[in-house]
N, C-alpha and C. Protein backbone atom coordinates (compact mmCIF):
# COMPACT_ATOMS: atom_id res chain seq x y z
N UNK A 1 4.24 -2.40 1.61
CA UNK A 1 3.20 -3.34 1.33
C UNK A 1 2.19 -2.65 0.44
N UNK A 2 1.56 -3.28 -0.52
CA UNK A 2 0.80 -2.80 -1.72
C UNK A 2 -0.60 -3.26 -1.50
N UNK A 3 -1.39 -2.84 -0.83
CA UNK A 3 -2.85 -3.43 -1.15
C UNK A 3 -3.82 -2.67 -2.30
N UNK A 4 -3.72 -3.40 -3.18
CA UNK A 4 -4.17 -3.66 -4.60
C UNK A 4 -5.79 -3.99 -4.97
N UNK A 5 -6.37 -4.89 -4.15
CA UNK A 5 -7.83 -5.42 -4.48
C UNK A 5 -8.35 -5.13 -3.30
N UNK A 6 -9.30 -4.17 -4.50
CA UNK A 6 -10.51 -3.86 -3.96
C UNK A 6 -11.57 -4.74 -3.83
N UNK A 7 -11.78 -6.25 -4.18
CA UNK A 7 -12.64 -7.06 -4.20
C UNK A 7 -12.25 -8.14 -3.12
N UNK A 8 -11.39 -7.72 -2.28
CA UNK A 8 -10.94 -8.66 -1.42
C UNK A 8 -11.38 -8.46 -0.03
N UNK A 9 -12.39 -9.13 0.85
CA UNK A 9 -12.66 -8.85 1.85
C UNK A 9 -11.74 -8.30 2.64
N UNK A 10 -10.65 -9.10 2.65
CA UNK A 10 -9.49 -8.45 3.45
C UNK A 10 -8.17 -9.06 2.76
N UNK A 11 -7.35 -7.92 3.51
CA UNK A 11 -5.93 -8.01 2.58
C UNK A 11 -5.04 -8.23 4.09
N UNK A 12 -4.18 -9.16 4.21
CA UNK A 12 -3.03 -9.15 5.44
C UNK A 12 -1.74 -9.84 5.06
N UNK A 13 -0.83 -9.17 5.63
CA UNK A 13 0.39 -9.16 5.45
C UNK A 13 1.25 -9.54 6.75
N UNK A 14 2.13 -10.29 7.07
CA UNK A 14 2.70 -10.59 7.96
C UNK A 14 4.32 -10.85 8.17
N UNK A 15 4.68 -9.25 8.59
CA UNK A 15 5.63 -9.21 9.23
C UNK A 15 7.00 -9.73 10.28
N UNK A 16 7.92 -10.06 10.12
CA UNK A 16 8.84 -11.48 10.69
C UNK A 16 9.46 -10.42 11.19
N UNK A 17 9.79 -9.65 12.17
CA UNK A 17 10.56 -8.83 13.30
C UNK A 17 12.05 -9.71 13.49
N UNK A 18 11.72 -11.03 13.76
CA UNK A 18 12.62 -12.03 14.48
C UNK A 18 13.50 -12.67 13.19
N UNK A 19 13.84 -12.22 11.82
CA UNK A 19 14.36 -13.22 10.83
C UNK A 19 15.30 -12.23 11.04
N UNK A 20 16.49 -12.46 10.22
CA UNK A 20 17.54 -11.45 9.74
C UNK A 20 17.81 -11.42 8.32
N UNK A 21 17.93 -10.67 7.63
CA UNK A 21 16.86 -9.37 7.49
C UNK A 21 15.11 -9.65 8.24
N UNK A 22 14.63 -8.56 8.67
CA UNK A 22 13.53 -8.79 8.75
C UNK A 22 12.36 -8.52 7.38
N UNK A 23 11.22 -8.92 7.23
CA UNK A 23 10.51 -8.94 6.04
C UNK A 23 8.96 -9.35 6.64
N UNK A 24 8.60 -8.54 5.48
CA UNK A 24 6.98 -9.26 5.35
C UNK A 24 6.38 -9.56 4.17
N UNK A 25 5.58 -10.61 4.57
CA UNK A 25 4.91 -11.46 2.99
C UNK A 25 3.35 -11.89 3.39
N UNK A 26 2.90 -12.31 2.52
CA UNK A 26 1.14 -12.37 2.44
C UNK A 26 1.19 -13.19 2.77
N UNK A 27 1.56 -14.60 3.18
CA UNK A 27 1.32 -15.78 3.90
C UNK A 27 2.29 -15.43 5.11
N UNK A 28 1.15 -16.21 6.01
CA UNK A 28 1.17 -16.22 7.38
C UNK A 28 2.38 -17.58 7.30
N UNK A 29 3.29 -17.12 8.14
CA UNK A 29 4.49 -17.89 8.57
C UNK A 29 4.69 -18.52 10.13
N UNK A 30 4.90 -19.66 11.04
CA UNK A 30 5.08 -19.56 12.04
C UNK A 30 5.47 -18.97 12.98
N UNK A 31 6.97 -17.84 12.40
CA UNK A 31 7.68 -16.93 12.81
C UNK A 31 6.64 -15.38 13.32
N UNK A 32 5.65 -15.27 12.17
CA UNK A 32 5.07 -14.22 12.20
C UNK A 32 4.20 -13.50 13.52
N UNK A 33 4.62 -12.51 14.21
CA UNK A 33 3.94 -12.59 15.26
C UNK A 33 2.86 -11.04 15.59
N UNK A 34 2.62 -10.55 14.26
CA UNK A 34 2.00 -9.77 14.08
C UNK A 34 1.04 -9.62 13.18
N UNK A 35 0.36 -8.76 12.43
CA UNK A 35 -0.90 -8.81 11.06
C UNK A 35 -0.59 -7.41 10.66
N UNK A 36 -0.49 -7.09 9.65
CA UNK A 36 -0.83 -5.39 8.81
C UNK A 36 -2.13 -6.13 8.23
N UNK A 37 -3.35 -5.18 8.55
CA UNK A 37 -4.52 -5.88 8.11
C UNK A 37 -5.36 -4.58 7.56
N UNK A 38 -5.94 -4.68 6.27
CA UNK A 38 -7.10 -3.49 5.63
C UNK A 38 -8.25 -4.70 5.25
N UNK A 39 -9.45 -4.25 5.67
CA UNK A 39 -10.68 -4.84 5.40
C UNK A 39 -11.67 -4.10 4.69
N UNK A 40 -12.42 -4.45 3.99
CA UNK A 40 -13.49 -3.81 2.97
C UNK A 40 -14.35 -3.13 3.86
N UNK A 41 -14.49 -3.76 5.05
CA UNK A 41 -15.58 -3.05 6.01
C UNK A 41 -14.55 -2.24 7.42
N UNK A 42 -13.22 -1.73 7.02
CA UNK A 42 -13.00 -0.54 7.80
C UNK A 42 -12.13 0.22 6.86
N UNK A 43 -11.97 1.48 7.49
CA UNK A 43 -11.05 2.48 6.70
C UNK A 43 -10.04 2.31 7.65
N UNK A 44 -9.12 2.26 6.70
CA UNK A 44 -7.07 2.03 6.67
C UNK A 44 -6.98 0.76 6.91
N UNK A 45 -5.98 0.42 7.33
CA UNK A 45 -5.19 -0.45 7.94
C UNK A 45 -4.35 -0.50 9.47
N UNK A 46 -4.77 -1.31 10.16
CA UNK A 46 -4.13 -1.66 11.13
C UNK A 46 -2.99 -2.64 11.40
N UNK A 47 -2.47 -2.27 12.75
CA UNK A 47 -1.61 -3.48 12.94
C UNK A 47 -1.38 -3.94 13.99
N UNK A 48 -1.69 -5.75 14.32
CA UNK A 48 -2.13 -6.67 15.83
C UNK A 48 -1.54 -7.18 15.47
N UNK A 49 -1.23 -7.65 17.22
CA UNK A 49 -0.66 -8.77 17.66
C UNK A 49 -1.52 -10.50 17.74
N UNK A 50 -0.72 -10.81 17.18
CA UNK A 50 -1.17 -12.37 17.40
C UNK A 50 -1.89 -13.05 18.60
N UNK A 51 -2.75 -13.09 18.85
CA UNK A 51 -3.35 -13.81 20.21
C UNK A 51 -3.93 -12.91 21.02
N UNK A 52 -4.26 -11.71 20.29
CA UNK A 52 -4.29 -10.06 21.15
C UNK A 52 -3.51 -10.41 22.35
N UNK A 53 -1.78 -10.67 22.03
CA UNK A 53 -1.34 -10.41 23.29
C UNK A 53 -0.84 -9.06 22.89
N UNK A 54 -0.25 -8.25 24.18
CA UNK A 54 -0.56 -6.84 24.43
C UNK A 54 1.22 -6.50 24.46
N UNK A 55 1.25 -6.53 23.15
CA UNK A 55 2.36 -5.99 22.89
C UNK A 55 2.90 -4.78 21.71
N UNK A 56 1.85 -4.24 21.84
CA UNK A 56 1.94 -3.24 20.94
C UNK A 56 2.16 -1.72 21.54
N UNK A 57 2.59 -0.81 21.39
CA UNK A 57 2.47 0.24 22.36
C UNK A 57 2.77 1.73 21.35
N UNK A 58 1.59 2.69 21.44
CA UNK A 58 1.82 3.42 20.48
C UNK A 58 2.38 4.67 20.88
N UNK A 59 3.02 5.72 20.84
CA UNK A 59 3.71 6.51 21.42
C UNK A 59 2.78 7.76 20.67
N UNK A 60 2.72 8.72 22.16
CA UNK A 60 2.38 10.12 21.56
C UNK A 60 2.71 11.13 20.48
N UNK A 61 1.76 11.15 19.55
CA UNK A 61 2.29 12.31 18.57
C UNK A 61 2.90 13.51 18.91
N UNK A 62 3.82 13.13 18.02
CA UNK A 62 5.00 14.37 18.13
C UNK A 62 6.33 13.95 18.45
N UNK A 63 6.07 13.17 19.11
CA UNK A 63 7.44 12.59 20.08
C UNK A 63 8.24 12.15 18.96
N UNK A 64 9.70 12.47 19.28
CA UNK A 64 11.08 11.74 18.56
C UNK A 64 11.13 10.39 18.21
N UNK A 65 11.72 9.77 17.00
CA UNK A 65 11.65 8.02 16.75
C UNK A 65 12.61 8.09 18.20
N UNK A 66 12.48 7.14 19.03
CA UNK A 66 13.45 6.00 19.58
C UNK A 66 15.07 5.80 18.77
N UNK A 67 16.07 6.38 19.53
CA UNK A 67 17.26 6.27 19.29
C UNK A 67 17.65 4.90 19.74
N UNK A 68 17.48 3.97 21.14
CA UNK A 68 17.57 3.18 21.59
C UNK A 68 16.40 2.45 21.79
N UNK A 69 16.96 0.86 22.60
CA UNK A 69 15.82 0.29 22.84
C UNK A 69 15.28 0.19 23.75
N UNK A 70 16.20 1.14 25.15
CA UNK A 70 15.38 1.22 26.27
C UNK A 70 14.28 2.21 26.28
N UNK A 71 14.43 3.07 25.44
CA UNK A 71 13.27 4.23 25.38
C UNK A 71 12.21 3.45 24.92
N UNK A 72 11.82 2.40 24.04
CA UNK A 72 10.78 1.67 24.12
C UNK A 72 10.22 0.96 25.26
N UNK A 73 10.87 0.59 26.02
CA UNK A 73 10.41 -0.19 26.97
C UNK A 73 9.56 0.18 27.95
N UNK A 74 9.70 1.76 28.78
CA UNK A 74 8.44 2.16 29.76
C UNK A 74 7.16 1.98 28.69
N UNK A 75 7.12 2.59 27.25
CA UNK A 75 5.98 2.20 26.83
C UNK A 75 5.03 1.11 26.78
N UNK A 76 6.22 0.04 26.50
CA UNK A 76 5.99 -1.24 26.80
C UNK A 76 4.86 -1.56 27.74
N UNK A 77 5.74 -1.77 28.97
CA UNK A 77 5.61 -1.96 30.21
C UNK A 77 4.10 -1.55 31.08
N UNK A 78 4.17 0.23 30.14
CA UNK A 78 3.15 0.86 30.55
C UNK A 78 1.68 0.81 29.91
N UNK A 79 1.49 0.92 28.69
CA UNK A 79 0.12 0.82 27.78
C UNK A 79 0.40 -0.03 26.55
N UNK A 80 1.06 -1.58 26.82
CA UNK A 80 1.20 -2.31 25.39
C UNK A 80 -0.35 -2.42 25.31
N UNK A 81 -1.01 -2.65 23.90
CA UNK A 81 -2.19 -3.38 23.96
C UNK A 81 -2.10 -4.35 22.34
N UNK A 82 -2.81 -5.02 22.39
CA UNK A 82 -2.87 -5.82 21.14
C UNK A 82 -3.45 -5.49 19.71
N UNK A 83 -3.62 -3.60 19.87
CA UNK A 83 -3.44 -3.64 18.29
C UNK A 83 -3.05 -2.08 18.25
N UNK A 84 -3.12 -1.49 17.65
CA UNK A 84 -2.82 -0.49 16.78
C UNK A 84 -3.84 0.59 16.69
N UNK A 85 -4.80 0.08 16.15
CA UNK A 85 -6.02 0.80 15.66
C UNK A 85 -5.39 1.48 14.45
N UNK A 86 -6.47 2.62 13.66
CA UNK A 86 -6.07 2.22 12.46
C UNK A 86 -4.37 3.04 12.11
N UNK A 87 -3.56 2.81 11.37
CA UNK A 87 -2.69 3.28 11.02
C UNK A 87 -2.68 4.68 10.53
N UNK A 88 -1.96 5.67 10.62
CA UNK A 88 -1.99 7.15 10.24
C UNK A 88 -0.66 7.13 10.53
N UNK A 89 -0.42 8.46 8.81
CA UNK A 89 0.84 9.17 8.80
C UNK A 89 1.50 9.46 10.21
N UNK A 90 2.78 9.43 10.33
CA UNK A 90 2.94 10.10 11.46
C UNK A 90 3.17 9.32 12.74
N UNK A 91 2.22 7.84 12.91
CA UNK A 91 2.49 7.44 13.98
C UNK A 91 3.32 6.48 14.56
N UNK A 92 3.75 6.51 15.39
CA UNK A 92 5.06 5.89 15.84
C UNK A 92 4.27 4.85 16.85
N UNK A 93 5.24 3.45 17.12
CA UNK A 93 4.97 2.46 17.46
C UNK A 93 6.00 1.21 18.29
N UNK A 94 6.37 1.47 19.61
CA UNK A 94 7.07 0.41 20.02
C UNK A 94 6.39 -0.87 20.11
N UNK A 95 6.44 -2.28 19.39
CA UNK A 95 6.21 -3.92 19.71
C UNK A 95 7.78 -4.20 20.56
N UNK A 96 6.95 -5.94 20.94
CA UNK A 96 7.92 -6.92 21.24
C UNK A 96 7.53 -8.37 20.90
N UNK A 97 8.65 -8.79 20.12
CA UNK A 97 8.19 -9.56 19.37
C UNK A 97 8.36 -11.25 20.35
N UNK A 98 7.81 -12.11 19.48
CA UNK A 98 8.17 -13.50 20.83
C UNK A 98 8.90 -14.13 20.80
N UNK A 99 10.42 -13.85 20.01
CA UNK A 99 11.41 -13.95 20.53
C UNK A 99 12.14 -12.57 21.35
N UNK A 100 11.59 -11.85 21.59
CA UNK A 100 11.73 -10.80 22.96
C UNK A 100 12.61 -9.75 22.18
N UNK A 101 12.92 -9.65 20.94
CA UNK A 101 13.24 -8.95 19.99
C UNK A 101 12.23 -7.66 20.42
N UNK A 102 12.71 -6.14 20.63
CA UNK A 102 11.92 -4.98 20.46
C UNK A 102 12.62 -4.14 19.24
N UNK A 103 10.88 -3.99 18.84
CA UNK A 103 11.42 -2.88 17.11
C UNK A 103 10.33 -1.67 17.37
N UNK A 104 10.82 -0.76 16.89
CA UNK A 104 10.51 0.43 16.74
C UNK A 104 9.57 0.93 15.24
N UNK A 105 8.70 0.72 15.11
CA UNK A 105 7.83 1.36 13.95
C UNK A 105 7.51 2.71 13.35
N UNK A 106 7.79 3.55 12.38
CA UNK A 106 7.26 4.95 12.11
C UNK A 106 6.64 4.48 10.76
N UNK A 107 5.14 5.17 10.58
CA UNK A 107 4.56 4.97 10.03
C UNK A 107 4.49 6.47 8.96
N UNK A 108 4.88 6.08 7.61
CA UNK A 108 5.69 7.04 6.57
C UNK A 108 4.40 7.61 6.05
N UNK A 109 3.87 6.70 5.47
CA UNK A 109 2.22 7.00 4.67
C UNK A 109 1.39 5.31 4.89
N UNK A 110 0.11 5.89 4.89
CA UNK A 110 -1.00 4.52 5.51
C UNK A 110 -2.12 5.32 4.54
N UNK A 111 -2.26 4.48 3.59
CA UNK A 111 -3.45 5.30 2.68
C UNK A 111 -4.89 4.66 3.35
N UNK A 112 -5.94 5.43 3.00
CA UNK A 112 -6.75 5.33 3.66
C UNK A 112 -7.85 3.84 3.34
N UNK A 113 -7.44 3.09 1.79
CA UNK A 113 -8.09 1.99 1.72
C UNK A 113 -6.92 1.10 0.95
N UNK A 114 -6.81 1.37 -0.94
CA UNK A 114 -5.90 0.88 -1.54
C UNK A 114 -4.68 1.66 -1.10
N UNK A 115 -3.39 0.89 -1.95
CA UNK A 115 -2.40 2.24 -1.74
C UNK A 115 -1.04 1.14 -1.09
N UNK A 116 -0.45 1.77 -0.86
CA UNK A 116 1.04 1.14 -0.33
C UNK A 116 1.25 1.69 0.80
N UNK A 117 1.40 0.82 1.92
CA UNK A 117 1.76 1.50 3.26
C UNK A 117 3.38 1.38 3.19
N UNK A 118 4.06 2.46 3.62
CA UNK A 118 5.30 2.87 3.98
C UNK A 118 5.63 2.98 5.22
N UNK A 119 6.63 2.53 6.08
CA UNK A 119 6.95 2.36 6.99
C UNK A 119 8.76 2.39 7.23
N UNK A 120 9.27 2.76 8.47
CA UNK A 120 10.59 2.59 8.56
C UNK A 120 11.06 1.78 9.77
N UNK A 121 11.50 0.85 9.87
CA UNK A 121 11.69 0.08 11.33
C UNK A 121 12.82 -0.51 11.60
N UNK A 122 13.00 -0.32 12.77
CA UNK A 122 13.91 -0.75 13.87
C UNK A 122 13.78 -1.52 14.26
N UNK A 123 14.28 -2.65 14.22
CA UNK A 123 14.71 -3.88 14.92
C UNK A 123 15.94 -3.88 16.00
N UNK A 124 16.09 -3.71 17.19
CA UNK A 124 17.18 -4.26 18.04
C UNK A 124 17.68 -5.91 18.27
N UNK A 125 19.15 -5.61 18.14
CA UNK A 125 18.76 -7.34 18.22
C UNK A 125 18.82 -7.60 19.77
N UNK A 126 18.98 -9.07 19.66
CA UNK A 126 18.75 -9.49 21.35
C UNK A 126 20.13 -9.45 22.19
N UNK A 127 20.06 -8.83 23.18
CA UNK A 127 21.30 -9.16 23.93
C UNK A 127 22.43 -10.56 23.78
N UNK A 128 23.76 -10.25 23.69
CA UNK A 128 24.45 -11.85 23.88
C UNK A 128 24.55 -12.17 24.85
């Protein structure tokens, strides 16, 4: 994602976990059940959940990406909350999305205002 203007109160982008391929685009979609959000009045960018429901869960630095999708889940379970706070190199991130879809987030580079956030993610799909 490219945030470009600097004259823009805020810049958000919204992420579809639940499509196949998954994707994100600058208009808000029904599907969308998250925000990548940078505002003129904070430094970086974050990333919430829709309705601050508490499904976000950020995992301790250092720790290994998630090979599976049960290793997301005590996080889950244990400290989801509804956002992120701000994004930084480095940090890793189990959601669940509301079709019960869990993806795995590593956060590549998060520049500190303009800039292109990089990211690598995991999507599991849903049980048959």
């Amino acid at each position: 994602m490219e945030f470009v203007d600097d004259q823009e109160m805020i810049e958000i982008f919204y992420p579809d976990f639940d499509s196949n391929p998954p994707f994100v685009q600058g208009q808000e979609t029904k599907s969308a059940d998250f925000d990548f959000i940078r505002a003129i009045y904070q430094d970086g960018i974050t990333f919430e959940a829709k309705g601050q429901s508490r499904t976000i869960a950020l995992l301790p630095p250092g720790r290994s990406d998630p090979s599976e999708e049960a290793e997301c889940q005590t996080p889950l379970a244990e400290h989801a909350t509804a956002s992120s706070g701000t994004l930084k190199r480095g940090d890793g991130f189990c959601v669940k999305t509301a079709e019960g879809r869990t993806a795995y987030i590593h956060v590549i580079d998060s520049p500190p205002a303009l800039g292109t956030l990089r990211l690598r993610v995991t999507v599991w799909e849903l049980p048959s």
